[in-house]
Protein backbone atom coordinates (compact mmCIF):
# COMPACT_ATOMS: atom_id res chain seq x y z
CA UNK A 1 151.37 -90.40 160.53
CA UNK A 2 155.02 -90.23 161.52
CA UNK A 3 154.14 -87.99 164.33
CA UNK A 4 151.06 -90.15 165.80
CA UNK A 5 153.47 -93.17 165.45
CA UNK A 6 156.23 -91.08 167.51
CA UNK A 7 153.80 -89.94 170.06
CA UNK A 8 152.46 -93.81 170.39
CA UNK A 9 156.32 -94.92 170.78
CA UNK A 10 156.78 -92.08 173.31
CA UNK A 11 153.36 -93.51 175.35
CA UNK A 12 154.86 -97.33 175.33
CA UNK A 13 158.17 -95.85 176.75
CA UNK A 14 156.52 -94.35 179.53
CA UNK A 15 153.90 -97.13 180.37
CA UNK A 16 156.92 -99.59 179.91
CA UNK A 17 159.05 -97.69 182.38
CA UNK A 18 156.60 -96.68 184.83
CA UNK A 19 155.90 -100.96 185.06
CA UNK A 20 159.41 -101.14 185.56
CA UNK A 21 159.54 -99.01 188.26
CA UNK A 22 156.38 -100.67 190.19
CA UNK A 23 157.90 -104.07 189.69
CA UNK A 24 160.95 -102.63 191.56
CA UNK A 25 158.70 -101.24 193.82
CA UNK A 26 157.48 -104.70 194.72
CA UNK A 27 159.97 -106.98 194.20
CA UNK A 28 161.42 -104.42 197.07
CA UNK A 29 158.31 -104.99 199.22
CA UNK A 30 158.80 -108.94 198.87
CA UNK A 31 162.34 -109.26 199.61
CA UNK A 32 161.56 -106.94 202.55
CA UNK A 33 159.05 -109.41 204.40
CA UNK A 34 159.95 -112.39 202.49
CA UNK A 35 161.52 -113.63 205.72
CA UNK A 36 159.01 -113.13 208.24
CA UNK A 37 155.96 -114.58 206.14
CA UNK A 38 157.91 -117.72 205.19
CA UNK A 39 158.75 -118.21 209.32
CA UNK A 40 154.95 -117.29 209.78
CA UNK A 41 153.18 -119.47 207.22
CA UNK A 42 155.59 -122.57 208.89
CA UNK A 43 154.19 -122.13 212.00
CA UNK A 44 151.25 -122.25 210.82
CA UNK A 45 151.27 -124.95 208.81
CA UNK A 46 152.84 -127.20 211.81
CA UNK A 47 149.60 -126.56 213.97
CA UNK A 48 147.20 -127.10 211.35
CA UNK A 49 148.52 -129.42 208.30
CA UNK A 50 147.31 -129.78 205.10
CA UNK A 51 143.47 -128.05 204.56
CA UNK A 52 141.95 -124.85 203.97
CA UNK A 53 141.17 -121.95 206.66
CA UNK A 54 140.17 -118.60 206.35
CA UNK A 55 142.79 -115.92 206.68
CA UNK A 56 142.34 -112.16 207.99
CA UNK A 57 145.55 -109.30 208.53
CA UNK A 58 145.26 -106.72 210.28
CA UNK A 59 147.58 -103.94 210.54
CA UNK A 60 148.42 -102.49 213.69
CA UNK A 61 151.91 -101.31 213.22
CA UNK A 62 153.23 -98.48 211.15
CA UNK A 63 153.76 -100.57 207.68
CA UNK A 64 152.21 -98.68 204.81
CA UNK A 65 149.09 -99.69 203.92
CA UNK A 66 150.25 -99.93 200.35
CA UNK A 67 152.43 -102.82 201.56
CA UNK A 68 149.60 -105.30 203.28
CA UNK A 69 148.64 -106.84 200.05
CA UNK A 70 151.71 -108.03 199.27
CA UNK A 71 152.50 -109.06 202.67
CA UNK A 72 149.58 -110.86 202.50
CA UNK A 73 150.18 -112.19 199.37
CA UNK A 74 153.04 -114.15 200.24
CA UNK A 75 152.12 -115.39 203.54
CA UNK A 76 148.89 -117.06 201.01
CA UNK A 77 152.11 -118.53 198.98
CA UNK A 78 154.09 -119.65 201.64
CA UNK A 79 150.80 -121.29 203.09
CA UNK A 80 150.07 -123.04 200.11
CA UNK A 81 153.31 -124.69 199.80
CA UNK A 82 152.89 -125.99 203.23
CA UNK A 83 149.43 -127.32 201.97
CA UNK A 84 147.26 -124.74 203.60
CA UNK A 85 145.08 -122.90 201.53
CA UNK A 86 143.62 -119.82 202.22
CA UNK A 87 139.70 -119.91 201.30
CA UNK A 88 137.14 -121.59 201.99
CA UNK A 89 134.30 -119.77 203.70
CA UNK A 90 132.99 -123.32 205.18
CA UNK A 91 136.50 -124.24 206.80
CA UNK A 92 135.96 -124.10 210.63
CA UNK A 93 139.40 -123.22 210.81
CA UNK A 94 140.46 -119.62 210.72
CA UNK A 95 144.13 -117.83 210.73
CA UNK A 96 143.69 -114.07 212.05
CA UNK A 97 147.18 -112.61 212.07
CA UNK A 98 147.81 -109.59 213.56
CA UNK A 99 151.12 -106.97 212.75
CA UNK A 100 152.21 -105.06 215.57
CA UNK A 101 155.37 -103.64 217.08
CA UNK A 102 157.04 -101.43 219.50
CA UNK A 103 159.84 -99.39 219.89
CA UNK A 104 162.38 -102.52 219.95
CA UNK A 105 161.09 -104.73 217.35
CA UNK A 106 158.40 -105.91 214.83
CA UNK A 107 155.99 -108.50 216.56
CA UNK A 108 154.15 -110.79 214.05
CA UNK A 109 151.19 -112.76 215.82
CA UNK A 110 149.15 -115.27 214.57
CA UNK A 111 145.81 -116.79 216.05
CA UNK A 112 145.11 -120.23 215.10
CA UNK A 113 141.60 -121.39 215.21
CA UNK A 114 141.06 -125.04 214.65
CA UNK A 115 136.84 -125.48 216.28
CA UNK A 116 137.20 -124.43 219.61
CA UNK A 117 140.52 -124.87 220.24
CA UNK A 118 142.68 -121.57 219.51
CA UNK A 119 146.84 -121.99 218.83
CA UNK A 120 148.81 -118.95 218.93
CA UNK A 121 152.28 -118.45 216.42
CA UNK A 122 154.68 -115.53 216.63
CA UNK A 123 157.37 -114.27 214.43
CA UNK A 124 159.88 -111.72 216.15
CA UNK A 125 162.30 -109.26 214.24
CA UNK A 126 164.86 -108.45 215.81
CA UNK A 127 165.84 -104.69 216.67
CA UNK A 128 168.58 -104.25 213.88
CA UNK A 129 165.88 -105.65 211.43
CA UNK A 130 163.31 -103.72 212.98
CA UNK A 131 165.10 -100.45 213.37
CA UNK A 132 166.55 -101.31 209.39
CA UNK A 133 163.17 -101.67 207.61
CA UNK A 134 161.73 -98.46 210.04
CA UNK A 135 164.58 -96.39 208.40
CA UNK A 136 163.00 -96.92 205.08
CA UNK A 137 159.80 -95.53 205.81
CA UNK A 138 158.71 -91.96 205.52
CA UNK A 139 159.65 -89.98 208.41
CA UNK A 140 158.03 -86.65 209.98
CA UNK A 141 159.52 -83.41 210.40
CA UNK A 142 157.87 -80.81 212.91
CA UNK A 143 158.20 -77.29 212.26
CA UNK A 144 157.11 -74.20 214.35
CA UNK A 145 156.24 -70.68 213.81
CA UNK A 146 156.02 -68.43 216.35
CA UNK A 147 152.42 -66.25 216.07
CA UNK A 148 154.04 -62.84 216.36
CA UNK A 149 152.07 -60.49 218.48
CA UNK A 150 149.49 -62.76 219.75
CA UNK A 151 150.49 -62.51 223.31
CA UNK A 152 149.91 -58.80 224.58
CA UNK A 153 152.25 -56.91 226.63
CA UNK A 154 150.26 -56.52 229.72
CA UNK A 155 149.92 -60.42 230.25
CA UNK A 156 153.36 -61.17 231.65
CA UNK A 157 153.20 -63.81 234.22
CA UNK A 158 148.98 -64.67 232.79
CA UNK A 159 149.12 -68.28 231.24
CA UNK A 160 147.45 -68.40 227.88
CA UNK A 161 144.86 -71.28 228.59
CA UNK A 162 143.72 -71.91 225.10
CA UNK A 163 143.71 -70.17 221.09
CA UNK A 164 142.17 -70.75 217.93
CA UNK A 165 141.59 -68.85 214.58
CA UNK A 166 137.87 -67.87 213.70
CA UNK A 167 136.98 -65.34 210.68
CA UNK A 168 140.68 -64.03 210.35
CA UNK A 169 140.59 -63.32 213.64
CA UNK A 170 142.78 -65.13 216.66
CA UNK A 171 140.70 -66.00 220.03
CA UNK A 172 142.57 -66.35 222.75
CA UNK A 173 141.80 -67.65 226.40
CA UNK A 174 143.56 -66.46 229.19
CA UNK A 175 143.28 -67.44 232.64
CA UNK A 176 141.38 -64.12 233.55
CA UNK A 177 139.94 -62.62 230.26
CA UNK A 178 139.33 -63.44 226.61
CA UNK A 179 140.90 -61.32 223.72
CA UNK A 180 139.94 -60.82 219.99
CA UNK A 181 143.25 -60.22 218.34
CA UNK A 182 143.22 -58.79 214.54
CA UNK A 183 146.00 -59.23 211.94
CA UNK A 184 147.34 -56.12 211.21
CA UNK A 185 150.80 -55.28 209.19
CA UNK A 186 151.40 -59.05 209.51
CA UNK A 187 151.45 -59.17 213.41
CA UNK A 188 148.51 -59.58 215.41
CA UNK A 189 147.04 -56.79 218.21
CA UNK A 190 144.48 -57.17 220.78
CA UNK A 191 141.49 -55.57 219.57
CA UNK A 192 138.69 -56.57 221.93
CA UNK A 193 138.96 -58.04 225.62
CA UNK A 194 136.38 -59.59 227.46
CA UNK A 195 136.44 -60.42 231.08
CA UNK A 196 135.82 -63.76 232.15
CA UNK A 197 135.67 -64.88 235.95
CA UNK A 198 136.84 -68.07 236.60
CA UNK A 199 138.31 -69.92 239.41
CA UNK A 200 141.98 -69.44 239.39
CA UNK A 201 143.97 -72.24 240.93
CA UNK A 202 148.11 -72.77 240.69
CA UNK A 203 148.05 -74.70 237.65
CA UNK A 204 144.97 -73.30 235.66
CA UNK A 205 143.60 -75.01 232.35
CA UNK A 206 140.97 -74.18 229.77
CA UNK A 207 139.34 -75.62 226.78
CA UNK A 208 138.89 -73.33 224.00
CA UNK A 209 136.79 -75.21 220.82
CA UNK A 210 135.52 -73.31 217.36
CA UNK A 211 132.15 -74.07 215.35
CA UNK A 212 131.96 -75.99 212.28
CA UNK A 213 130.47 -72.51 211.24
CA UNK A 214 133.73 -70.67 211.20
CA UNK A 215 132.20 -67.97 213.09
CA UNK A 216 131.66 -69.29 216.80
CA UNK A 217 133.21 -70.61 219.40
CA UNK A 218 132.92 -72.54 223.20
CA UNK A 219 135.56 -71.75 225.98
CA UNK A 220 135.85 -73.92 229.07
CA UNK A 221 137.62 -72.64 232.14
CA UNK A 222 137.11 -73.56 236.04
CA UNK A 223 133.62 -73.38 236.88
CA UNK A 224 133.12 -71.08 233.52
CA UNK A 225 131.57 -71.70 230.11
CA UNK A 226 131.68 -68.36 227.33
CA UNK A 227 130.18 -68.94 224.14
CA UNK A 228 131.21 -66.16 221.44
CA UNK A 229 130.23 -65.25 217.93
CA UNK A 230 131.42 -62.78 215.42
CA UNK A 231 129.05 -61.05 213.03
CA UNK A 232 129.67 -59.39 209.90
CA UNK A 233 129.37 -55.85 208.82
CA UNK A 234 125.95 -54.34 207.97
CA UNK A 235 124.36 -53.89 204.65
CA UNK A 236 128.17 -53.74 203.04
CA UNK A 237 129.79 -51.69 205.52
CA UNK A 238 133.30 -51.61 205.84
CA UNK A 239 133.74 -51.74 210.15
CA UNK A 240 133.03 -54.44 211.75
CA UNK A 241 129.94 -55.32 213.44
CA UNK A 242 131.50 -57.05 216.62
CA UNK A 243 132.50 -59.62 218.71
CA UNK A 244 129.95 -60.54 221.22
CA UNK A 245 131.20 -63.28 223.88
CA UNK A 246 128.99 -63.74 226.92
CA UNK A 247 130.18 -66.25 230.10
CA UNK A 248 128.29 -68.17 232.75
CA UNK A 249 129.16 -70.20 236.10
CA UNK A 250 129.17 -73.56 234.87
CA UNK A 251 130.52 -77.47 236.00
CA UNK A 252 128.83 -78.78 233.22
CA UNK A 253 131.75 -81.37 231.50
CA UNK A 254 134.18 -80.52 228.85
CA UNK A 255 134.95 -81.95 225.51
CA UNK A 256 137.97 -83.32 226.16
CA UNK A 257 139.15 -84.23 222.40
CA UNK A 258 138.52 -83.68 219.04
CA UNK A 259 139.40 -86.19 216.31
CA UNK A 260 142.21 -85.66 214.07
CA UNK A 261 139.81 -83.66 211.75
CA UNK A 262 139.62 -80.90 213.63
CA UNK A 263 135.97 -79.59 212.08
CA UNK A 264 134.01 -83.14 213.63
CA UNK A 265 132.14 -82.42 216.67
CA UNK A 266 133.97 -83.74 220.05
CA UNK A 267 132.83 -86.95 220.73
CA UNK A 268 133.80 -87.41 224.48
CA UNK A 269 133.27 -85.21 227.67
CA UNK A 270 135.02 -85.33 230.62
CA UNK A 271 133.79 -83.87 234.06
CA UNK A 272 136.75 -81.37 235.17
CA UNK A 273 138.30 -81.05 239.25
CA UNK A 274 138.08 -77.23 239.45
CA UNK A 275 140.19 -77.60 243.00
CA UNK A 276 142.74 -80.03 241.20
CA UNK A 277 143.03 -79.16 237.77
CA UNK A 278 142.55 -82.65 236.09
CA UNK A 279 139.72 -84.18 234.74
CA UNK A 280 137.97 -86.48 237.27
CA UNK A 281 137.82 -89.70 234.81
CA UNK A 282 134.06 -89.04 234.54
CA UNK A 283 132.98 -89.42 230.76
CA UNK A 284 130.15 -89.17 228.62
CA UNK A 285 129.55 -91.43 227.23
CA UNK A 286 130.65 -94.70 228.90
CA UNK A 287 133.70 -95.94 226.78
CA UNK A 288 133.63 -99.64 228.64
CA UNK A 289 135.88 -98.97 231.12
CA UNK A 290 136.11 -96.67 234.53
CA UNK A 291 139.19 -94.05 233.68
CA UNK A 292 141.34 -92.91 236.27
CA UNK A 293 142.04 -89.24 236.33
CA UNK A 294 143.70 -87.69 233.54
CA UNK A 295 145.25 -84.88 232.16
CA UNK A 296 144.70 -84.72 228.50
CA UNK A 297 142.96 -87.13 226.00
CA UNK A 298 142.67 -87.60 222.26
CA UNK A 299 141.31 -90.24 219.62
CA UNK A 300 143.61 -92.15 217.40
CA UNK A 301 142.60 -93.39 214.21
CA UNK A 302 143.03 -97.47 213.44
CA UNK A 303 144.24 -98.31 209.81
CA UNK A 304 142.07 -101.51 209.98
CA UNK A 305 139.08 -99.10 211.19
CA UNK A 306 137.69 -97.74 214.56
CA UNK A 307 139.83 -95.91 217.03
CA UNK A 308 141.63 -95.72 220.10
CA UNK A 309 141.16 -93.39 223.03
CA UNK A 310 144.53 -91.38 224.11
CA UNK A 311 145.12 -90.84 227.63
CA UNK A 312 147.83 -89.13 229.61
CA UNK A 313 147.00 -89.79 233.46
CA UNK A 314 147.99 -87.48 236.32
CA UNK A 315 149.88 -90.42 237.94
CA UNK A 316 152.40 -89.70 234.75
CA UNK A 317 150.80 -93.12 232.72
CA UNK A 318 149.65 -93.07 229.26
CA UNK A 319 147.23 -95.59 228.37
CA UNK A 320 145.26 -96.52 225.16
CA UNK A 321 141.43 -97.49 225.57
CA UNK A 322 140.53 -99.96 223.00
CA UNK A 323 137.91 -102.70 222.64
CA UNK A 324 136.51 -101.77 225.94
CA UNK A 325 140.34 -102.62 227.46
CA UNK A 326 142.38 -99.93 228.90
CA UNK A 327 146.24 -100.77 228.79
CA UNK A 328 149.62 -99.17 229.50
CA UNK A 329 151.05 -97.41 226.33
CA UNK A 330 155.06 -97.65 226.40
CA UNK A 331 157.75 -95.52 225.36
CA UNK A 332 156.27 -92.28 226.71
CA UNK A 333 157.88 -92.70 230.05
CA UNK A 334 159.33 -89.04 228.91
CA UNK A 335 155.83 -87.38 228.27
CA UNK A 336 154.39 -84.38 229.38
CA UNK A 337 150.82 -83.85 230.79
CA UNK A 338 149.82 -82.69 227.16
CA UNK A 339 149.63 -84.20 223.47
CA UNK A 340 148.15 -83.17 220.12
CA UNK A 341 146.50 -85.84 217.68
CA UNK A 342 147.20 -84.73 214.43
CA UNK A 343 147.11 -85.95 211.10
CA UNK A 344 149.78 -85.26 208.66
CA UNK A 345 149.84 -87.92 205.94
CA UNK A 346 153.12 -88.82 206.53
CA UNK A 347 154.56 -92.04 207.87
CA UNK A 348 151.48 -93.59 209.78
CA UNK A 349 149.62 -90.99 209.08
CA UNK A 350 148.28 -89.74 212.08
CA UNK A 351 150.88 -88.56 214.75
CA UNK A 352 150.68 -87.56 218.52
CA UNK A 353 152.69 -84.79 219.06
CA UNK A 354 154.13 -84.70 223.36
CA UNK A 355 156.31 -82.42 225.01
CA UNK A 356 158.81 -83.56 227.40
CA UNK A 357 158.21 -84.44 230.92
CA UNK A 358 159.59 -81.55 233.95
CA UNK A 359 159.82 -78.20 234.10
CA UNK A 360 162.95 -77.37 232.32
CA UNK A 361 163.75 -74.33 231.22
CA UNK A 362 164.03 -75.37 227.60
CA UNK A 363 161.35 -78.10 226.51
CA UNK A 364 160.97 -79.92 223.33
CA UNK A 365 158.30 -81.64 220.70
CA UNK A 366 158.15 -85.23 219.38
CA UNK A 367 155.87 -86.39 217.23
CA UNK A 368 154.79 -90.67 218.08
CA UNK A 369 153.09 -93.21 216.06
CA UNK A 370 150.93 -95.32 218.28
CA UNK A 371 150.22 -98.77 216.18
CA UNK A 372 149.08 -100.30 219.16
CA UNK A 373 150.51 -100.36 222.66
CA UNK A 374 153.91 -98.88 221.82
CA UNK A 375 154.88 -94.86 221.09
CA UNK A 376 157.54 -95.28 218.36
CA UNK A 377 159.35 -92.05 217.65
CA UNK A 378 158.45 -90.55 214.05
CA UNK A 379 160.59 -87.28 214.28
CA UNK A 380 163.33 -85.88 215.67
CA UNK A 381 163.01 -83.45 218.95
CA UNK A 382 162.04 -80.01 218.18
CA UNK A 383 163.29 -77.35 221.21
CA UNK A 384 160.87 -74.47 222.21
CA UNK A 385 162.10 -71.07 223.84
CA UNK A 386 160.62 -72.23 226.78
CA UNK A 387 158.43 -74.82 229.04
CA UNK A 388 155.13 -76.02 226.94
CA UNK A 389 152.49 -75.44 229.17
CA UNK A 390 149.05 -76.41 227.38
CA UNK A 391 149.22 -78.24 223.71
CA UNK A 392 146.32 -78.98 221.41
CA UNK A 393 145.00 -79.85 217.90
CA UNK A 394 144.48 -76.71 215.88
CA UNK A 395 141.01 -76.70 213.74
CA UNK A 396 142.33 -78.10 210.69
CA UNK A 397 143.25 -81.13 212.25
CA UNK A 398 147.08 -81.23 210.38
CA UNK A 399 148.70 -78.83 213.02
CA UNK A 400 148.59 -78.32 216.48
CA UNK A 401 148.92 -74.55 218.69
CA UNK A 402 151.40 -75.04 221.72
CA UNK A 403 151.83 -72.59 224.39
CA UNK A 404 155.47 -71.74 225.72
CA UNK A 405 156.21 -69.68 228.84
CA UNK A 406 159.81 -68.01 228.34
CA UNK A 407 162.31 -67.48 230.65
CA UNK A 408 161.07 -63.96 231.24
CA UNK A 409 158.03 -65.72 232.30
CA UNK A 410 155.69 -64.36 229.73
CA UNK A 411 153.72 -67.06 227.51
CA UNK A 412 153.44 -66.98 223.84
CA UNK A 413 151.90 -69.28 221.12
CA UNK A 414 153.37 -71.76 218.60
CA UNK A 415 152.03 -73.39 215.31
CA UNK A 416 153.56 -76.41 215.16
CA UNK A 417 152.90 -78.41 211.85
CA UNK A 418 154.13 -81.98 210.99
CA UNK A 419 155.41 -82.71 207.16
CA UNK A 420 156.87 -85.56 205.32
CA UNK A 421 160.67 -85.92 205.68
């Protein structure tokens, strides 16, 4: 008896502290946006007056989704002191507020619908405030390893156009052949090699894309399409079976982005400029609006649902397609041609990782959130040996595979994974 009654004493301890700790938690939270909902719900209040109206949030900035409820919570209180209460599903007035921000500040917008007649409220925060509350959020940390050995010795001055990892095995595209390398004492060799003809042009690029089998693959390349597969040994037998990879002309389009899990089937194709080495801006399908030509693409995930499409023109502009609206993304005035989508759990969850803009002779990583129409910086700048020339999800959608041409001119590949600070 004395021991159950310890153990029960021990149990109200911990439930009794843990509460303590989540009302911290979000008393925390509340003083946080205390501020900006009360200057919100007054707005509000001075178009409409005393009623009811319906009330929707939606998140597009990088507040955690653990923190909306409360947020929402208090701009209900602050309404209701103001005489506005949120309900009513036969009010024919409606509040849809909307959190955004960009790399200066939070931007707090609120549409007013009173019949037909649509108000619009706003609630800045400034940059200290912004740049304050964006310090206590998680941040990212990108890390790389260099893939020892993937890179053979004869391929000095050969760009590496595209890699991936299928059956233990690393795949990799180069501008004239594709190799099979195998892991052996911890460092990869090229064991197979298989010629590939495709139209070589001073900036070449390729598309190299595994199965959700785990034992096939697609490679795209100018005016060339390979499709290999990888069998396993025979009735128990301990050598391998083979690689068989087998290439045809081809101008059919290329999938031009997977989402951030990595194992989903592409869900856009993009007709490529063999002469130019940029995708024409040609899709399939139709994503409401005609795209200018473009380097690289990718798909970002919305927290309220749906997603955005990525892109990184060749005039140097990034721009987000959403809602059948393309529109200039800022901040990433210092991009590269390529970006990685991939999702790491940490901060907004899903990052875009971008090299630096130029040819220098040492480049660098970021990884971006991209809330809305704004790249905000979620890590610090990671330096490579060399100039990234072709970046790209990996398959398990939480790391990406970056190729870096050194200064001796020969190219190698990078895993590059994104963690929580």
């Amino acid at each position: 008896m004395r021991a159950m009654r310890l153990v029960g004493a021990v149990t109200l301890v911990v439930c009794w502290m843990t509460a303590l700790a989540c009302n911290a938690q979000t008393a925390q939270v509340q003083s946080r946006w205390a501020q900006p909902a009360s200057d919100l719900a007054g707005q509000i209040a001075d178009v409409l007056g005393p009623g009811q109206a319906q009330l929707s949030l939606r998140n597009l900035s990088s507040i955690q989704g653990s923190e909306i409820p409360v947020i929402r919570k208090l701009i209900e209180q602050d309404l209701k002191t103001r005489g506005v209460l949120a309900g009513g599903a036969e009010s024919a007035n409606a509040i849809r507020v909307t959190l955004s921000e960009n790399a200066r500040e939070r931007l707090w917008v609120a549409e007013i619908v009173e019949g037909n007649t649509t108000h619009v409220a706003m609630v800045h925060l400034e940059a200290a405030e912004a740049e304050a509350i964006r310090a206590t959020s998680e941040r990212v940390v990108l890390r790389k390893e260099k893939i020892s050995g993937l890179v053979g010795r004869d391929v000095h001055g050969i760009p590496v156009l595209g890699a991936a990892e299928i059956n233990g095995h690393f795949v990799v595209m180069f501008a004239d052949r594709i190799s099979v390398f195998s892991n052996t004492g911890g460092t990869w060799t090229e064991s197979n090699t298989f010629v590939m003809t495709s139209k070589l042009s001073r900036d070449p690029r390729g598309l190299l894309l595994p199965a959700a089998d785990g034992g096939t693959f697609t490679a795209y390349a100018p005016g060339t399409q390979c499709s290999g597969s990888y069998s396993l040994p025979l009735n128990g037998g301990t050598q391998d079976s083979g690689w068989t990879v087998k290439c045809r002309a081809s101008d059919d389009p290329w999938p031009v982005y997977q989402s951030a899990d990595a194992s989903s089937a592409p869900a856009l194709k993009a007709f490529y400029n063999t002469a130019r080495d940029f995708y024409t801006g040609v899709v399939a399908p139709n994503i409401g609006v005609d795209l200018p030509p473009f380097y690289a693409a990718g798909m970002i995930p919305r927290a309220a649902g749906g997603a955005a499409v990525l892109l990184a023109g060749v005039d140097g502009k990034v721009q987000v397609v959403e809602n059948n609206v393309m529109r200039p993304v800022s901040g990433t005035r210092d991009w590269g041609s390529d970006f990685a989508v991939v999702r790491s759990g940490c901060g907004s969850g899903t990052q875009v990782i971008a090299s630096s803009s130029g040819e220098a002779a040492s480049d660098s990583l970021r990884a971006f959130a991209i809330p809305a129409l704004d790249a905000i910086p979620e890590s610090n700048a990671l330096g490579t040996d060399g100039a990234v020339t072709a970046l790209w999800t990996a398959q398990d959608g939480k790391s990406a595979l970056a190729v870096v041409r050194n200064g001796l001119g020969e190219y190698e590949v990078d895993r590059v994974s994104a963690s929580c600070n």
